[in-house]
Structure formats: C-alpha cells, structure tokens
Protein backbone atom coordinates (compact mmCIF):
# COMPACT_ATOMS: atom_id res chain seq x y z
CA UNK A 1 134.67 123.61 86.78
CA UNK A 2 137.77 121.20 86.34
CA UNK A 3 138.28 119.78 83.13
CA UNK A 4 138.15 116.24 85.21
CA UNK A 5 134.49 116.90 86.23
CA UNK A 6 133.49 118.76 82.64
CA UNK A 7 134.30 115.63 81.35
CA UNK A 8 132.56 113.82 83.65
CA UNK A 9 129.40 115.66 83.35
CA UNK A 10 129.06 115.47 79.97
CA UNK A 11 129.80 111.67 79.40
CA UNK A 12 127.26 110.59 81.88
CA UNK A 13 124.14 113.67 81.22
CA UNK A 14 125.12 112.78 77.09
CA UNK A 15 124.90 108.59 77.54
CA UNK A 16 122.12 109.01 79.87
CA UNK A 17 120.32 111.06 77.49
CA UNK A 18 120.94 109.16 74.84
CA UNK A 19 120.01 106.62 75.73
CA UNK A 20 116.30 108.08 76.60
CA UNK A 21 116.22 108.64 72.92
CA UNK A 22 116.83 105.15 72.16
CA UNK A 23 114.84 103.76 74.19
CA UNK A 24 111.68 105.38 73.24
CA UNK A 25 112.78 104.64 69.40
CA UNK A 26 112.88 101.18 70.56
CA UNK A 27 109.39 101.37 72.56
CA UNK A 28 108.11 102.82 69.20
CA UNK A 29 109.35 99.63 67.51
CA UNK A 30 107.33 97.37 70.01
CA UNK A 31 104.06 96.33 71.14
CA UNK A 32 102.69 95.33 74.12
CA UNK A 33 104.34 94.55 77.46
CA UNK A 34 107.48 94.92 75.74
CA UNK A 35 107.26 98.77 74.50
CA UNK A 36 105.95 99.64 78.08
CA UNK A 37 109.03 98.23 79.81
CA UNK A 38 111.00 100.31 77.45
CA UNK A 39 108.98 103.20 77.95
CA UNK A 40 109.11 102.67 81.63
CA UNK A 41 113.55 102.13 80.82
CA UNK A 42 113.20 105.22 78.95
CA UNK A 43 112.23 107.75 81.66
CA UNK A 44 114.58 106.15 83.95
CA UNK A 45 117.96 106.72 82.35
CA UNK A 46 116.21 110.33 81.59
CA UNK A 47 115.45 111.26 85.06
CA UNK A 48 119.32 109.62 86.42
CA UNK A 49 120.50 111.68 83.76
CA UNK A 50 118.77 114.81 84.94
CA UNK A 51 121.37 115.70 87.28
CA UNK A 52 124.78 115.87 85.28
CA UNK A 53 123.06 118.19 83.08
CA UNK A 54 122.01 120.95 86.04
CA UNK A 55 125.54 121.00 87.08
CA UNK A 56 126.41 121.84 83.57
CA UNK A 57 123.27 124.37 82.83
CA UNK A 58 124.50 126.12 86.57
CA UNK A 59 127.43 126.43 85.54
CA UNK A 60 127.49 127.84 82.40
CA UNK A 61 124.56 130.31 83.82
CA UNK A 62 121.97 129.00 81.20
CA UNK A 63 119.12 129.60 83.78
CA UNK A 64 115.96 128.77 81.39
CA UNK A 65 117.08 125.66 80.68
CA UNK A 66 118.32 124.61 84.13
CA UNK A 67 115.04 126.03 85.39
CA UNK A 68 113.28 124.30 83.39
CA UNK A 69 114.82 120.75 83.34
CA UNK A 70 114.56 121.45 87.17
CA UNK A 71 110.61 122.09 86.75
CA UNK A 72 110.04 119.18 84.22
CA UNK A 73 111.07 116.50 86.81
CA UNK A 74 107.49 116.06 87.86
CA UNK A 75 106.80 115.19 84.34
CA UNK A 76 109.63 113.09 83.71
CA UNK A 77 108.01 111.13 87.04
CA UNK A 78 104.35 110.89 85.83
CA UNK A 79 105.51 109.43 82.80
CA UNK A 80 107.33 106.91 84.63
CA UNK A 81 104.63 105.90 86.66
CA UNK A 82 101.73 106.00 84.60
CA UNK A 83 103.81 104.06 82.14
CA UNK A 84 104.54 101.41 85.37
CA UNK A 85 100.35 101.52 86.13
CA UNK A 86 99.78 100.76 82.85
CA UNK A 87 97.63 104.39 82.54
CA UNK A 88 99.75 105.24 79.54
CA UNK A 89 96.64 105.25 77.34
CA UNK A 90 93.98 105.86 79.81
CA UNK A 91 95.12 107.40 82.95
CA UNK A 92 92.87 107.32 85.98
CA UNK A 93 90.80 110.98 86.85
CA UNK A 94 93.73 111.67 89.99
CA UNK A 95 96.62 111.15 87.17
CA UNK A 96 94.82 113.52 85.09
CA UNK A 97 93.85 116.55 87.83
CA UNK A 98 97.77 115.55 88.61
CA UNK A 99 98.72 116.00 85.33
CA UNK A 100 97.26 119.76 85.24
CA UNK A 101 99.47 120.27 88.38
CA UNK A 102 102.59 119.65 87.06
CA UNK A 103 101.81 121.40 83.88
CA UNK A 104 101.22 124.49 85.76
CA UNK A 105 104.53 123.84 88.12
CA UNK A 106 106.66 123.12 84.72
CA UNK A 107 104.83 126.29 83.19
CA UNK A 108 105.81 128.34 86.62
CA UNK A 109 109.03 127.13 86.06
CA UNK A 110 109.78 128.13 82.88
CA UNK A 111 108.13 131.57 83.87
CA UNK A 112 110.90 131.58 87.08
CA UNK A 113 114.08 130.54 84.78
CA UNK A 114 113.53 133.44 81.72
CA UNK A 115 112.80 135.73 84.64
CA UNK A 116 116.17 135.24 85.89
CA UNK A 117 118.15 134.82 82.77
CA UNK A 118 116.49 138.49 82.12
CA UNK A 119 117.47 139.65 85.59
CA UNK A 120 121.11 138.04 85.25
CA UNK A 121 122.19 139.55 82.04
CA UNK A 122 119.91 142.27 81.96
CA UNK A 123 117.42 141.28 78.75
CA UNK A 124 118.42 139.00 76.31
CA UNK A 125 121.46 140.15 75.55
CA UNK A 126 123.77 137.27 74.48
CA UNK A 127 123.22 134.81 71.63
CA UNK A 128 123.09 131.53 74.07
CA UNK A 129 119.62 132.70 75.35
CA UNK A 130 118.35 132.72 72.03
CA UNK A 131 119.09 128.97 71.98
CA UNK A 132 117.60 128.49 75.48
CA UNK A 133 114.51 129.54 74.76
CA UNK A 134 114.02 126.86 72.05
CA UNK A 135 114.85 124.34 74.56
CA UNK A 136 112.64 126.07 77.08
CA UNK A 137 109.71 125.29 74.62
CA UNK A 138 110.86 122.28 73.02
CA UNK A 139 111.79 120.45 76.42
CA UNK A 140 108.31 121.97 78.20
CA UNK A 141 106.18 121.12 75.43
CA UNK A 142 107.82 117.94 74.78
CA UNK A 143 108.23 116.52 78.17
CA UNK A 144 104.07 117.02 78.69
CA UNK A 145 103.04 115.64 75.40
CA UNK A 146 105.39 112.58 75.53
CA UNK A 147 104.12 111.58 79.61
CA UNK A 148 100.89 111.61 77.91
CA UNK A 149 102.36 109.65 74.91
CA UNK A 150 101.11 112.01 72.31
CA UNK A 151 102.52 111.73 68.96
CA UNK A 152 103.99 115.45 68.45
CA UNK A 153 105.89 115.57 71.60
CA UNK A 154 108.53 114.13 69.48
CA UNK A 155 108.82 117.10 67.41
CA UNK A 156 108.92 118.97 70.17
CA UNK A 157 111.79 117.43 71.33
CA UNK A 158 113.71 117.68 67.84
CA UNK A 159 113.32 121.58 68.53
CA UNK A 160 114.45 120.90 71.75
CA UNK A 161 117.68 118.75 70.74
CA UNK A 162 118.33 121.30 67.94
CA UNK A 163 118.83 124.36 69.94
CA UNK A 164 120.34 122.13 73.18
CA UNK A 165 123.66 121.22 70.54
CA UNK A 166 123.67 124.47 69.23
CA UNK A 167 123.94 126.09 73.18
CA UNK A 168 126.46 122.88 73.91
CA UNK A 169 128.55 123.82 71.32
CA UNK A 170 128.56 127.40 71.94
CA UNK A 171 129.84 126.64 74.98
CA UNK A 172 132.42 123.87 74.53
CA UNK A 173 130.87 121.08 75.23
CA UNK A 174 131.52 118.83 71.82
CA UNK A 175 130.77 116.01 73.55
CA UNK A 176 127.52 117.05 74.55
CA UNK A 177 126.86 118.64 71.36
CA UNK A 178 127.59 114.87 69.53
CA UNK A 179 124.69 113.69 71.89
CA UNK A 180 122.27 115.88 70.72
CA UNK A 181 122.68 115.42 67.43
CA UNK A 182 122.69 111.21 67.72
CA UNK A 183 119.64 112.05 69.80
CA UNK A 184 117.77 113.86 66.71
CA UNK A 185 118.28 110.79 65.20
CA UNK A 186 116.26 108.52 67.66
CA UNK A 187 113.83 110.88 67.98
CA UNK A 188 112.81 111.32 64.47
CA UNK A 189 112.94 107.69 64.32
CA UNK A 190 110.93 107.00 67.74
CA UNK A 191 108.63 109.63 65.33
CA UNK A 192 108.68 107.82 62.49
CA UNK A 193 107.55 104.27 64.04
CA UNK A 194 104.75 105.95 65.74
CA UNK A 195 103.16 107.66 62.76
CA UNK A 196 102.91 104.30 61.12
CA UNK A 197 101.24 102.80 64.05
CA UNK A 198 98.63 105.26 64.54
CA UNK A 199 97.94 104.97 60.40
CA UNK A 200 97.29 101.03 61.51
C-alpha cells in the first residue's frame, strides 16, 4: 500500500470512527427526538467509515477482524433503521426474528474470519491475532448489544477499542492507534451518561 493511500485510509476509517463514538456520547447526553437523530448520525458515519478500515484489515492480513467488521454490517444497518422507525426501545416481532438473523450471520462470520486467520498462518502463531480476537468479541458483542441499545454493549466496545489500538499500533498505524484511544474516551463517557439514566 502507498504511503499516499495509508494515509488516506487511516484519516478517514479514524475520523469516521470517531466520530461514531461521539456521537453516541452525545445521544447519551440527550433525550428525546434529539438523542435519536444522533443515534441515527451515529451509525451513519460508522457504516461510511466501514470501508477505509477493510482496506486496512486486508491489507495487513488481520482476517478476524476484517471478517468480522465485514459480517457486522447487517448490524450496523438494523441499528440504523430501527433507530430511524423509532423501534429503538420496542422493535416490531419482524425486527426481532431479523435481529436473530443477523446475529447468526455476524456469529458465522466471525466463525469464517478465525478459520482463515488459522488457515493463513497456520494456528495462532503471531502476537497480532491475539489482539484480533479481542476485537472479534468486543466488536461482535458490542455491535448486537448497542443496535438493541443495551447498556453493556459499551463495554464491549472498550474491549473492542483496547485491543483495535494495540493491533494499529503493532502495525504502524499511529494515527489509527490515536483514534482508538480518543474513542475509549467517548465510549466510557456514552457509558457513563447512560448508567445515570437508567438509575432515573
């Protein structure tokens, strides 16, 4: 990859990304109409900055996460619209028999990615799939429990951030690796303001 298009790919999958993080921190911080259009806002930027990051994943051969990012797509898209149907809280019986569906395409997935990370390098045999997996889990686990706007799926997502800047940096990618760790930020935050509405 040219150092042109490394750069290029990490600005845009690291602001995008970002910003995801910010804007559920800021949907946490709302009520009403207003945290559902940044909910809505917050799966957006997520999902346009879905792509940067599979470039980078390819080519640095990190196959569980790219697999999995890949597979959690759906979810990224069922949190967008039943955010946009207003279902966030009480989704409709076909959003929830869809729901099951993508959590056994995501799990599938996941499944497909170690597989070939195992295949590729023949076990788990270098330190940067250690770091995958924790993504793998955080970003799976995450992902589902955050389209259903559950509570935990943010600490899901600090595992995931935690292990995604420790592969990043392993790799090179300092930029990227800043990102995550602004990101744990917002997400603890988004975490924070959502524990003391559900006390209310």
């Amino acid at each position: 990859m040219s150092s042109d298009l490394r750069f290029w790919m990490q600005l845009l999958g690291g602001v995008f990304y970002t910003l995801n993080k910010i804007f559920f921190s800021r949907k946490e911080r709302t009520h009403g109409e207003r945290a559902r259009q940044w909910r809505i806002s917050a799966w957006v930027v997520y999902i346009i900055g879905l792509p940067p990051w599979l470039v980078i994943l390819s080519y640095e051969k990190d196959w569980m996460v790219a697999f999995v990012e890949a597979g959690g797509l759906p979810s990224m898209l069922l949190g967008l619209v039943l955010a946009y149907r207003h279902e966030d809280e009480h989704p409709s019986v076909r959003s929830k028999n869809f729901e099951v569906g993508l959590d056994w395409f995501a799990r599938f997935a996941a499944v497909l990615g170690i597989g070939y990370s195992l295949y590729e390098f023949g076990g788990i045999t270098v330190l940067t799939q250690w770091a995958e997996l924790g993504v793998v889990v955080g970003f799976l686990v995450g992902t589902y429990r955050l389209a259903k706007d559950q509570l935990d799926g943010y600490l899901w997502f600090l595992l995931m951030n935690a292990s995604a800047g420790v592969l990043v940096y392993m790799q090179g990618y300092q930029w990227l690796a800043l990102q995550q760790a602004l990101s744990l930020g917002f997400v603890l935050d988004a975490y924070r303001m959502k524990s003391k509405k559900a006390k209310k």
